[in-house]
PDB file of N, CA and C in Angstrom:
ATOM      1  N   UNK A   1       0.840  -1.188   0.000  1.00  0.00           N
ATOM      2  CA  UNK A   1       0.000   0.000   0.000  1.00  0.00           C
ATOM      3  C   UNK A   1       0.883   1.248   0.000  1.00  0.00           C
ATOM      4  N   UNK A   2       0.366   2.130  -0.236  1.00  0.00           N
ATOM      5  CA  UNK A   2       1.291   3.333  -0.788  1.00  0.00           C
ATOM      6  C   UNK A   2       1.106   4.636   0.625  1.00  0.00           C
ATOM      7  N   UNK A   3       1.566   5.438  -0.214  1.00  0.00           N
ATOM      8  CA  UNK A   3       1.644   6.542   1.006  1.00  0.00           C
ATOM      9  C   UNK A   3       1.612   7.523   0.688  1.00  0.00           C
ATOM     10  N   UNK A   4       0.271   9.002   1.635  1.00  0.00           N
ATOM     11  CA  UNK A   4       0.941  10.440   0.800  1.00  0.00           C
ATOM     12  C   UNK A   4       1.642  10.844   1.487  1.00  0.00           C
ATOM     13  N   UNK A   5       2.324  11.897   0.423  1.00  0.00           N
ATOM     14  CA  UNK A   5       3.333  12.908   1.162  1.00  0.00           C
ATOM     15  C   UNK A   5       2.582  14.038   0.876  1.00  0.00           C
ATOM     16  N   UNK A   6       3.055  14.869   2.111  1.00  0.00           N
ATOM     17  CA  UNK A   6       2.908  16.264   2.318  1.00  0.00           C
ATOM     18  C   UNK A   6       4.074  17.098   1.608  1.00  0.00           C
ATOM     19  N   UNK A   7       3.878  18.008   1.021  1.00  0.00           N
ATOM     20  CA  UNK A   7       4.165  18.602   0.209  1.00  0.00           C
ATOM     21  C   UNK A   7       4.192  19.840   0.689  1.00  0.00           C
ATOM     22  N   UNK A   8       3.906  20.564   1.702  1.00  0.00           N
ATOM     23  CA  UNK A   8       4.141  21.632   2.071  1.00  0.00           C
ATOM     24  C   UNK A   8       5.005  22.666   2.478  1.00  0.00           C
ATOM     25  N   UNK A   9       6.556  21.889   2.883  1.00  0.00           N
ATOM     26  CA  UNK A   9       7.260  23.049   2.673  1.00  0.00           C
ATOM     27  C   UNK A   9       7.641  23.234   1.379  1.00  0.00           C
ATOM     28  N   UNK A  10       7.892  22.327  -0.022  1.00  0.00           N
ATOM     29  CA  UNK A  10       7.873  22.796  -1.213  1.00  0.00           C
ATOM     30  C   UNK A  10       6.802  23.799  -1.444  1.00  0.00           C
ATOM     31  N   UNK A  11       5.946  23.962  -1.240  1.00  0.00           N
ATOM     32  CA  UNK A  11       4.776  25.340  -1.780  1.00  0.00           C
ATOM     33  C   UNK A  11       5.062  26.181  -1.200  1.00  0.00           C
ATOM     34  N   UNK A  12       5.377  26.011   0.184  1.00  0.00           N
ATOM     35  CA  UNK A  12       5.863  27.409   0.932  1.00  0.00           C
ATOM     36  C   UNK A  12       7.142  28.075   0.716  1.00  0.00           C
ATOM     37  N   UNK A  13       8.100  27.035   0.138  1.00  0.00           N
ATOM     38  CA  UNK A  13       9.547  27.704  -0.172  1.00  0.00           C
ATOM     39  C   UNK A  13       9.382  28.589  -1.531  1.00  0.00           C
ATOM     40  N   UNK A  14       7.984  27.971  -2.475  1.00  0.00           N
ATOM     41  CA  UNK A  14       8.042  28.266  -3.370  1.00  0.00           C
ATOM     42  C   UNK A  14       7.220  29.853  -3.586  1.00  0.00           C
ATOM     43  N   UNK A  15       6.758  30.146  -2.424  1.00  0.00           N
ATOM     44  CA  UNK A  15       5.674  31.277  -2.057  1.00  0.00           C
ATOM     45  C   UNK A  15       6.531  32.021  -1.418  1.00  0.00           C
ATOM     46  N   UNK A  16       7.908  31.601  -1.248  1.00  0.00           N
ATOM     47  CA  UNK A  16       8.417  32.611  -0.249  1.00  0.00           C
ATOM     48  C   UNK A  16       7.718  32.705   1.415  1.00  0.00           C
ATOM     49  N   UNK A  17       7.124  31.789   2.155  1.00  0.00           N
ATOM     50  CA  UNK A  17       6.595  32.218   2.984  1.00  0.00           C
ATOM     51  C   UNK A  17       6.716  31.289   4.023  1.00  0.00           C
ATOM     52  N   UNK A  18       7.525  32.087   5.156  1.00  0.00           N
ATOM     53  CA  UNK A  18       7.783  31.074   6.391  1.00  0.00           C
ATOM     54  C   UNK A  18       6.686  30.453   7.509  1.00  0.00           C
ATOM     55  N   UNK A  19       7.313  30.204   8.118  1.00  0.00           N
ATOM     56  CA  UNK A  19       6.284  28.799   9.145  1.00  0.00           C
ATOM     57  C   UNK A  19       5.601  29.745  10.105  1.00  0.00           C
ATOM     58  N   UNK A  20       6.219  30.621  10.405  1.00  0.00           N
ATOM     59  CA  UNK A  20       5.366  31.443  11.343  1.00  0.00           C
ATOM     60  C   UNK A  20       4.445  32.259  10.557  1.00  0.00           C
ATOM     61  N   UNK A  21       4.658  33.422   9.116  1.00  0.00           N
ATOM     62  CA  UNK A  21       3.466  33.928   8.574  1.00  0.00           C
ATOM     63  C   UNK A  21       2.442  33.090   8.286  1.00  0.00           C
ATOM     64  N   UNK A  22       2.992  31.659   7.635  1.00  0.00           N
ATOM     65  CA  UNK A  22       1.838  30.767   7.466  1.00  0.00           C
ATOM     66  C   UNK A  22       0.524  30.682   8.192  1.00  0.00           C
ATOM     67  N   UNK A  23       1.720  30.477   9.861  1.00  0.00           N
ATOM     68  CA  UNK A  23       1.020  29.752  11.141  1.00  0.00           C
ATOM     69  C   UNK A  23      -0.114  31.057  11.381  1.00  0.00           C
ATOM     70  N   UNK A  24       0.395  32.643  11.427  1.00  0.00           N
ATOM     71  CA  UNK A  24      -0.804  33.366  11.381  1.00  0.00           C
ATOM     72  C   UNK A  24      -1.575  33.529  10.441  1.00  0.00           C
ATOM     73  N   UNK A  25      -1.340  33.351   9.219  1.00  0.00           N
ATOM     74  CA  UNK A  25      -2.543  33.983   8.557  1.00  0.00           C
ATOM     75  C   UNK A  25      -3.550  32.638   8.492  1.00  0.00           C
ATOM     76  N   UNK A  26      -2.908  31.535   8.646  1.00  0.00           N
ATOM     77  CA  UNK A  26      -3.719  30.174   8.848  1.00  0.00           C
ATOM     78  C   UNK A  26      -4.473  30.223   9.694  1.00  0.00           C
ATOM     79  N   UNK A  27      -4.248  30.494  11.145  1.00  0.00           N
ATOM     80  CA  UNK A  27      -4.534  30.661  12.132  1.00  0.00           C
ATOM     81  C   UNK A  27      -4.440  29.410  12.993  1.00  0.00           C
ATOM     82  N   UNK A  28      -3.252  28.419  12.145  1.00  0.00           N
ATOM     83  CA  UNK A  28      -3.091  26.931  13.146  1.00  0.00           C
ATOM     84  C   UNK A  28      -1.476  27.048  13.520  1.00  0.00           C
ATOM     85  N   UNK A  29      -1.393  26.622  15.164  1.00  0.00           N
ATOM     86  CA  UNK A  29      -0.114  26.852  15.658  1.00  0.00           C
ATOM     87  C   UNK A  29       1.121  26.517  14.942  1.00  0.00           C
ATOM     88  N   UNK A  30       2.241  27.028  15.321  1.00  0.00           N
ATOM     89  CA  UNK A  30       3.631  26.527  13.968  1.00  0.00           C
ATOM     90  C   UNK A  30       3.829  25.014  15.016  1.00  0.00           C
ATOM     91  N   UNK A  31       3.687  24.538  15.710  1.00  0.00           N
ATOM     92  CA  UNK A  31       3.750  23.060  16.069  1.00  0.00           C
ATOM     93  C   UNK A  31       3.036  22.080  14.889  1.00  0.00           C
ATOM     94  N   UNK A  32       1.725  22.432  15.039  1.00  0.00           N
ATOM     95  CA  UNK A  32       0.876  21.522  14.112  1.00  0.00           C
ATOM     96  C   UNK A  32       1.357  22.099  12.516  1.00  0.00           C
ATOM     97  N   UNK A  33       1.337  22.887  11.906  1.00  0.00           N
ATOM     98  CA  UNK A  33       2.249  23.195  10.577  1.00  0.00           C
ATOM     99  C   UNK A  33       3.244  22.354  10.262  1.00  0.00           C
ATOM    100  N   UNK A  34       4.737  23.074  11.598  1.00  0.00           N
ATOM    101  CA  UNK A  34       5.468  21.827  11.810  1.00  0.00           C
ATOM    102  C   UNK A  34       5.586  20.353  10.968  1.00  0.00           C
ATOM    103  N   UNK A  35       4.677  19.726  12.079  1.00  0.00           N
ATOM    104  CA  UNK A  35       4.221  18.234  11.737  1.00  0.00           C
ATOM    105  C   UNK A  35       3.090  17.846  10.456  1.00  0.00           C
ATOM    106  N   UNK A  36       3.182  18.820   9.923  1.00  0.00           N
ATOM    107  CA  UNK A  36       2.251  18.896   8.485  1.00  0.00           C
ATOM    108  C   UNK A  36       3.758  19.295   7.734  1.00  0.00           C
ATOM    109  N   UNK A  37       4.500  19.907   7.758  1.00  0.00           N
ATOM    110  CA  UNK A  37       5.478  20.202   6.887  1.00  0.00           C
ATOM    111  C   UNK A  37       6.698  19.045   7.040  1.00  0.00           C
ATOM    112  N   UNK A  38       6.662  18.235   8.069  1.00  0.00           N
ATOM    113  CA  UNK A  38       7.671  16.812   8.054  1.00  0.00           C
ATOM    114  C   UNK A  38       6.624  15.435   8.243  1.00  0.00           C
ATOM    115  N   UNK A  39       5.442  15.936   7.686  1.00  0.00           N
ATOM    116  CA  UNK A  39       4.707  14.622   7.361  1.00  0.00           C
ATOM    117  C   UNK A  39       3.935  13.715   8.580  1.00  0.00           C
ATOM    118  N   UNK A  40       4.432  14.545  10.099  1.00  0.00           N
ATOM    119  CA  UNK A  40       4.067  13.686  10.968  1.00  0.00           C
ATOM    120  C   UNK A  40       2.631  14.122  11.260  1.00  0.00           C
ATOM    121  N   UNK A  41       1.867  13.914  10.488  1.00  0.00           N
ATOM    122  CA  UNK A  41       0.132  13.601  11.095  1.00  0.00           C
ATOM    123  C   UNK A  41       0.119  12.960  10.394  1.00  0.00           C
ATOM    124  N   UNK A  42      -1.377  12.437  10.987  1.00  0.00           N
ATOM    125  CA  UNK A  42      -2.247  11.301  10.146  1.00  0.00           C
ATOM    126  C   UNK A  42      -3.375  11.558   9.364  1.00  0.00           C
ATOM    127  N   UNK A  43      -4.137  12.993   9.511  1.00  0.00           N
ATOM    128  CA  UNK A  43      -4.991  13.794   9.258  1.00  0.00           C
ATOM    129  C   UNK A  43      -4.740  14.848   9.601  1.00  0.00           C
ATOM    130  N   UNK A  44      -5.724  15.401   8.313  1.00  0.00           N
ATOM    131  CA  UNK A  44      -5.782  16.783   8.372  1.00  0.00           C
ATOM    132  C   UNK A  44      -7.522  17.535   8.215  1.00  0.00           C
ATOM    133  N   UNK A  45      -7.824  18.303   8.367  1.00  0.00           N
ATOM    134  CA  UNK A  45      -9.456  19.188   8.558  1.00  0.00           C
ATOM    135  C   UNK A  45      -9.170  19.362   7.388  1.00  0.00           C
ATOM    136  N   UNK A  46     -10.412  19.818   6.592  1.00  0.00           N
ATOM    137  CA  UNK A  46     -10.796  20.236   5.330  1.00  0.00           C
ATOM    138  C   UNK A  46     -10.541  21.844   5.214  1.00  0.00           C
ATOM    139  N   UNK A  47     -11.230  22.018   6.545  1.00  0.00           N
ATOM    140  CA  UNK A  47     -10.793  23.874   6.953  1.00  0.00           C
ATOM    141  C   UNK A  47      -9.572  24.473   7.204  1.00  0.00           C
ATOM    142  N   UNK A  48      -8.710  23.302   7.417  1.00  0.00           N
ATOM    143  CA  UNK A  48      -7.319  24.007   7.700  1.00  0.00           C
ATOM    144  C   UNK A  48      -6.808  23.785   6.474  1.00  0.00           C
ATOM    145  N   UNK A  49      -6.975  22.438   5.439  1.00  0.00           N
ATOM    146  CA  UNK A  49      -6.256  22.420   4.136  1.00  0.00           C
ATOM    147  C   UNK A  49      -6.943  23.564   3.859  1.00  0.00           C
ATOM    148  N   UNK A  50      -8.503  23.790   3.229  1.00  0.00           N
ATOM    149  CA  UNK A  50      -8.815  25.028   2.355  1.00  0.00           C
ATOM    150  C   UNK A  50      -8.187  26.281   2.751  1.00  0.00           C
ATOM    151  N   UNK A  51      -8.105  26.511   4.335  1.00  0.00           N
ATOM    152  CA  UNK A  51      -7.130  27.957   4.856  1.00  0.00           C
ATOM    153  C   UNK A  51      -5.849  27.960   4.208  1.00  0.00           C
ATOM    154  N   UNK A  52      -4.986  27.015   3.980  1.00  0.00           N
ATOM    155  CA  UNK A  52      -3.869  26.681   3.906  1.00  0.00           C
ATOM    156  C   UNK A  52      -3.421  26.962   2.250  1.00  0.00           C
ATOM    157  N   UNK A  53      -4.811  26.238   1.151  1.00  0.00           N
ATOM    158  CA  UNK A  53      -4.567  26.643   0.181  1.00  0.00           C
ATOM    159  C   UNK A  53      -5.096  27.796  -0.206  1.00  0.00           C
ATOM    160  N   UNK A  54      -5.629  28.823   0.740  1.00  0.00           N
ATOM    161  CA  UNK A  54      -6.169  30.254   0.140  1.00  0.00           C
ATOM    162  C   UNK A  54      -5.430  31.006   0.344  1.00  0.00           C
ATOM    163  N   UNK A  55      -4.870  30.467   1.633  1.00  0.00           N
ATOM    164  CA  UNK A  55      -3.124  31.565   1.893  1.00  0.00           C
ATOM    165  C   UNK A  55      -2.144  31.342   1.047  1.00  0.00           C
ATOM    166  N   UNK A  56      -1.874  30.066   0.768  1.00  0.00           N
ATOM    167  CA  UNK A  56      -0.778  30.039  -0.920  1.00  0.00           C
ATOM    168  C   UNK A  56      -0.763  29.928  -1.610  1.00  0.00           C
ATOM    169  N   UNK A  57      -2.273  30.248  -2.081  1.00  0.00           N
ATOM    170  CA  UNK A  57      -2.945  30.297  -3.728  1.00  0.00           C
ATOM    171  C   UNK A  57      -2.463  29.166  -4.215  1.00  0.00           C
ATOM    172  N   UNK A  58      -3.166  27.447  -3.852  1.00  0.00           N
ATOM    173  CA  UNK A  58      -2.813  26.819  -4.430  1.00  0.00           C
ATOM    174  C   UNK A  58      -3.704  25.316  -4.706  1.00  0.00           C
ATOM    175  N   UNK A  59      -3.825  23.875  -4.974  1.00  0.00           N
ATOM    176  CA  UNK A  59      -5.039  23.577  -4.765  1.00  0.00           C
ATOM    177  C   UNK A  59      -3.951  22.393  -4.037  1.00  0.00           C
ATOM    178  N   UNK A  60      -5.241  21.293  -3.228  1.00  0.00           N
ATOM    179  CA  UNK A  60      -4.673  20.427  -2.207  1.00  0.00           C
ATOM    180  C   UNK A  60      -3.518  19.320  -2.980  1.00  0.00           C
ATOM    181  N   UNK A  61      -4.054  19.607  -4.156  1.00  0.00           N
ATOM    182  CA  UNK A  61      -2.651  18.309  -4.903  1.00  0.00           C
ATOM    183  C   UNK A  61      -1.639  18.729  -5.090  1.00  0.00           C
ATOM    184  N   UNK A  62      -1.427  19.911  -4.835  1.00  0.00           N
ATOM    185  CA  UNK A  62      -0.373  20.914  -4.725  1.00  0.00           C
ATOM    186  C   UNK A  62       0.755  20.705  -3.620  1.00  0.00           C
ATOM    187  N   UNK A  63      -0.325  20.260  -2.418  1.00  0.00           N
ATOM    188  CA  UNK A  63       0.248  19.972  -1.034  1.00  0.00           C
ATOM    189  C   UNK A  63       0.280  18.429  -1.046  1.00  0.00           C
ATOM    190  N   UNK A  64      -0.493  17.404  -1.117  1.00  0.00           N
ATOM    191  CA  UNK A  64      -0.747  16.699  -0.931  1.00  0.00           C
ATOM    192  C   UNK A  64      -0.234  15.736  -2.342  1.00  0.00           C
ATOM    193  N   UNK A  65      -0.175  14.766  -2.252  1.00  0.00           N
ATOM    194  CA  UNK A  65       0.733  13.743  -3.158  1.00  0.00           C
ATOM    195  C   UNK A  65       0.467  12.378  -2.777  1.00  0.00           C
ATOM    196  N   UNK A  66       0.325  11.338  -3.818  1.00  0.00           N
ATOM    197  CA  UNK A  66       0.458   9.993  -3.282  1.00  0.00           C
ATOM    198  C   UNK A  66       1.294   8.789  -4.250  1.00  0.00           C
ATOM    199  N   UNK A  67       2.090   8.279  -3.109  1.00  0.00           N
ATOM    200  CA  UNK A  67       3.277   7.435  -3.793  1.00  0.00           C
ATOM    201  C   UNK A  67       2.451   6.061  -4.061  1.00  0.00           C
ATOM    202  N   UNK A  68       2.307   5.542  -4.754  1.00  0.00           N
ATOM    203  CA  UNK A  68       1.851   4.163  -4.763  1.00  0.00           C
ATOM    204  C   UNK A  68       2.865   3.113  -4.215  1.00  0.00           C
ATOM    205  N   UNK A  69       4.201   3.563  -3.964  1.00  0.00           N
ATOM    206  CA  UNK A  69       5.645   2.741  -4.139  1.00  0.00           C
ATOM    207  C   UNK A  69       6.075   3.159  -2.545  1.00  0.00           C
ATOM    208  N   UNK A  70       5.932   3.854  -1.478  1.00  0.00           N
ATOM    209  CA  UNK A  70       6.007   4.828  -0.631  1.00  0.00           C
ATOM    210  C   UNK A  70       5.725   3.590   0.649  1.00  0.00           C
ATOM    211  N   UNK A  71       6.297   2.911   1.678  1.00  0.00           N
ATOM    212  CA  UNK A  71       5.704   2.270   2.280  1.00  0.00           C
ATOM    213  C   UNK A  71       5.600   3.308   3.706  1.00  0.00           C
ATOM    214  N   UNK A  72       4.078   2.709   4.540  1.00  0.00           N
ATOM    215  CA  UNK A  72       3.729   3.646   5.277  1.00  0.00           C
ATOM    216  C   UNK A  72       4.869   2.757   6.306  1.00  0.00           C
ATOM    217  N   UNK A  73       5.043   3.506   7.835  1.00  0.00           N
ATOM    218  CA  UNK A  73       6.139   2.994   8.945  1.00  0.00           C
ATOM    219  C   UNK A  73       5.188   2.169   9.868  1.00  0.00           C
ATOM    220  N   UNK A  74       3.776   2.141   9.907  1.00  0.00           N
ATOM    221  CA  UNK A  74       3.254   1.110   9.912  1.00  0.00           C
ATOM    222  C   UNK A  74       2.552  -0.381   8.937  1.00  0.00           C
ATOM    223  N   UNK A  75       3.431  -0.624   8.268  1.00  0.00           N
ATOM    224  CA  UNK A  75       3.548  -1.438   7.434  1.00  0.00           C
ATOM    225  C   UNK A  75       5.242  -1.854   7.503  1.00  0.00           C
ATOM    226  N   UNK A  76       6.237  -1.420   8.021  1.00  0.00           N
ATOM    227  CA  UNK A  76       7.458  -2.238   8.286  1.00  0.00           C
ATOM    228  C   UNK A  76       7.702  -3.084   9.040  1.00  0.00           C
TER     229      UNK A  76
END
């Protein structure tokens, strides 16, 4: 079974825009960003992706990605 990746500090490097402006204009703490930008959640809200892609003008496949080849670390 495959796995997505988060993709988010590529959009943000590519927006020019660091973890803390993110974290305010998002309005979700730079902890949880953080762990959205090194992949460590398991979910994410619909309201924080749509915040997320209105602040970096971008759409969720933008952020979001899936490896078919990618094994998850519960599956090792």
């Amino acid at each position: 079974m495959g796995k997505i990746i988060l993709r988010l500090d590529r959009v943000m490097a590519d927006r020019k825009m660091s973890l803390n402006e993110l974290s305010e204009k998002v309005g979700v703490s730079n902890v949880n960003l953080s762990k959205m930008k090194t992949g460590k959640i398991s979910a994410i809200r619909f309201s924080t992706l749509e915040a997320i892609c209105e602040v970096l003008q971008c759409q969720p496949g933008d952020i979001l990605e899936y490896d078919p080849n990618a094994v998850n670390e519960t599956e090792e």
